[in-house]
Protein backbone atom coordinates (compact mmCIF):
# COMPACT_ATOMS: atom_id res chain seq x y z
CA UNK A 1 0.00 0.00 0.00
CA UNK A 2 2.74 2.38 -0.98
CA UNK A 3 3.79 2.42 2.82
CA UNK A 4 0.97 3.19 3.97
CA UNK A 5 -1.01 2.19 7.35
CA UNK A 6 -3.85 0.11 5.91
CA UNK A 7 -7.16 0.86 7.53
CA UNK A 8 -8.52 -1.78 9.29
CA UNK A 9 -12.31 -2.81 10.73
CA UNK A 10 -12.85 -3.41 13.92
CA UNK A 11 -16.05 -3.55 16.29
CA UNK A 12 -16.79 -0.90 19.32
CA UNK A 13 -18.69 -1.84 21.81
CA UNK A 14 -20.41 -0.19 24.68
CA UNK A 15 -21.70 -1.72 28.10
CA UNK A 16 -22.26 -0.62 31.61
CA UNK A 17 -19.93 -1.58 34.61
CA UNK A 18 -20.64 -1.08 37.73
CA UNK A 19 -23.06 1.46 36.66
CA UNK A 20 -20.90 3.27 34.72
CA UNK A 21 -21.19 3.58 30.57
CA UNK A 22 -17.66 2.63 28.63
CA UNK A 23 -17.42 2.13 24.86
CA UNK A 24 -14.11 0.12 24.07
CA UNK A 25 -12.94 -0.84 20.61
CA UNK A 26 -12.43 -5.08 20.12
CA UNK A 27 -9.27 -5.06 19.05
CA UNK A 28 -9.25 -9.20 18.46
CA UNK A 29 -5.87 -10.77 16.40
CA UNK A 30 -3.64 -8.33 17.57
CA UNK A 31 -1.71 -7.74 20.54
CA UNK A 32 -2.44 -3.98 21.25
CA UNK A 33 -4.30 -2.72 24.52
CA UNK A 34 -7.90 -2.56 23.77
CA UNK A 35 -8.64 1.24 23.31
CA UNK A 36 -11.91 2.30 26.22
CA UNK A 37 -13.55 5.61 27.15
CA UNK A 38 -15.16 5.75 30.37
CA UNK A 39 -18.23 7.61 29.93
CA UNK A 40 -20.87 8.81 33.43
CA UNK A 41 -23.86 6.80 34.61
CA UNK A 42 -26.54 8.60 31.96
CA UNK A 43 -26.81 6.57 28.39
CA UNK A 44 -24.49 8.24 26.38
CA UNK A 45 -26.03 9.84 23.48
CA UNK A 46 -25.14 9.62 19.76
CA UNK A 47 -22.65 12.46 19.66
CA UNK A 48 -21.32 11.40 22.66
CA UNK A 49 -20.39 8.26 21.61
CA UNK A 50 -18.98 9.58 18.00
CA UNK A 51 -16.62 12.17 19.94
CA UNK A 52 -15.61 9.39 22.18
CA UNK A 53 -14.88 6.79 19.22
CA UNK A 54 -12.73 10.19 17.33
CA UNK A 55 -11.00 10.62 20.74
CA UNK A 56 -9.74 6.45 20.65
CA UNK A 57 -8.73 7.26 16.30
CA UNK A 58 -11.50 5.37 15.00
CA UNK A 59 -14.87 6.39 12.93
CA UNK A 60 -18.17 3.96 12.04
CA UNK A 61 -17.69 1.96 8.48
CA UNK A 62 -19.72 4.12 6.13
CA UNK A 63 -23.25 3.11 6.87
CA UNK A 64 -23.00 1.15 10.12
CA UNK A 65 -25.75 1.91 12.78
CA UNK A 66 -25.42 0.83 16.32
CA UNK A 67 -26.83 -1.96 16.96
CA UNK A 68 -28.75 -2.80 20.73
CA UNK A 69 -28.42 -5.75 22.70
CA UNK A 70 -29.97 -7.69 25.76
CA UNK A 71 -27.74 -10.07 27.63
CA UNK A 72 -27.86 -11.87 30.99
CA UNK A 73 -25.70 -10.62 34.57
CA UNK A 74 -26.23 -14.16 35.51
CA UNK A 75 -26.40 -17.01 32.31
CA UNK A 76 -29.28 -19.47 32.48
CA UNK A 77 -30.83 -17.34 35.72
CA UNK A 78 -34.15 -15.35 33.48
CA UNK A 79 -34.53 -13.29 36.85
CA UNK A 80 -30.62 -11.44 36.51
CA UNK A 81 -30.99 -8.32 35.80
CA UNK A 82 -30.46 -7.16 31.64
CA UNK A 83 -27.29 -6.21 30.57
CA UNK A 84 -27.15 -3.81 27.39
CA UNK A 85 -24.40 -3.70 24.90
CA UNK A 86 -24.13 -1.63 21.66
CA UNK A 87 -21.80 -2.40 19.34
CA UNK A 88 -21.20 -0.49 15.80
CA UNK A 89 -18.38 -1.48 13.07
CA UNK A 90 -15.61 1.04 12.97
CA UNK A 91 -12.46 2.19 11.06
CA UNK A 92 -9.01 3.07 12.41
CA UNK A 93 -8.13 6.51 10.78
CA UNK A 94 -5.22 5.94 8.36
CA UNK A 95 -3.01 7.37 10.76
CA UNK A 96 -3.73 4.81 13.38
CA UNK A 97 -1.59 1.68 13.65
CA UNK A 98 -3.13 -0.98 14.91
């Protein structure tokens, strides 16, 4: 690629721990740190999450929406209370080697 960085897809996801909102980028087959961004205890909105994913060096894949997702605390147990996770395909900028 003429030595460039290629840019590479990856997927963000964002969950709540310990009350708190984080989106973190699944950086899987590589060895790098995975990037987060620790966000408050309100949902974060849209722009929030967008600044947050430009912060880390990554943007959505041109027409990716975030998707919504109900998981289990506890597997098997129907009572546990619902976890949410989003998760959206992104992009490392050009500039970002991962």
């Amino acid at each position: 690629m003429n030595g460039q960085n290629a840019v590479r897809e990856f997927t963000a996801q964002m969950s709540v721990r310990d009350g708190r909102w984080r989106l973190y980028v699944a950086l899987l087959n590589t060895t790098e740190r995975w990037p987060e961004h620790q966000f408050g205890r309100t949902v974060p909105t849209f722009t929030d999450r967008m600044r947050a994913l430009l912060v880390l060096g990554f943007e959505p894949v041109p027409g990716a929406e975030w998707e919504w997702t109900e998981d289990s605390g506890t597997p098997d147990d129907l009572a546990s209370p619902v976890v949410l996770i989003a998760a959206i395909r992104v992009r490392s900028w050009s500039g970002v080697s991962v």
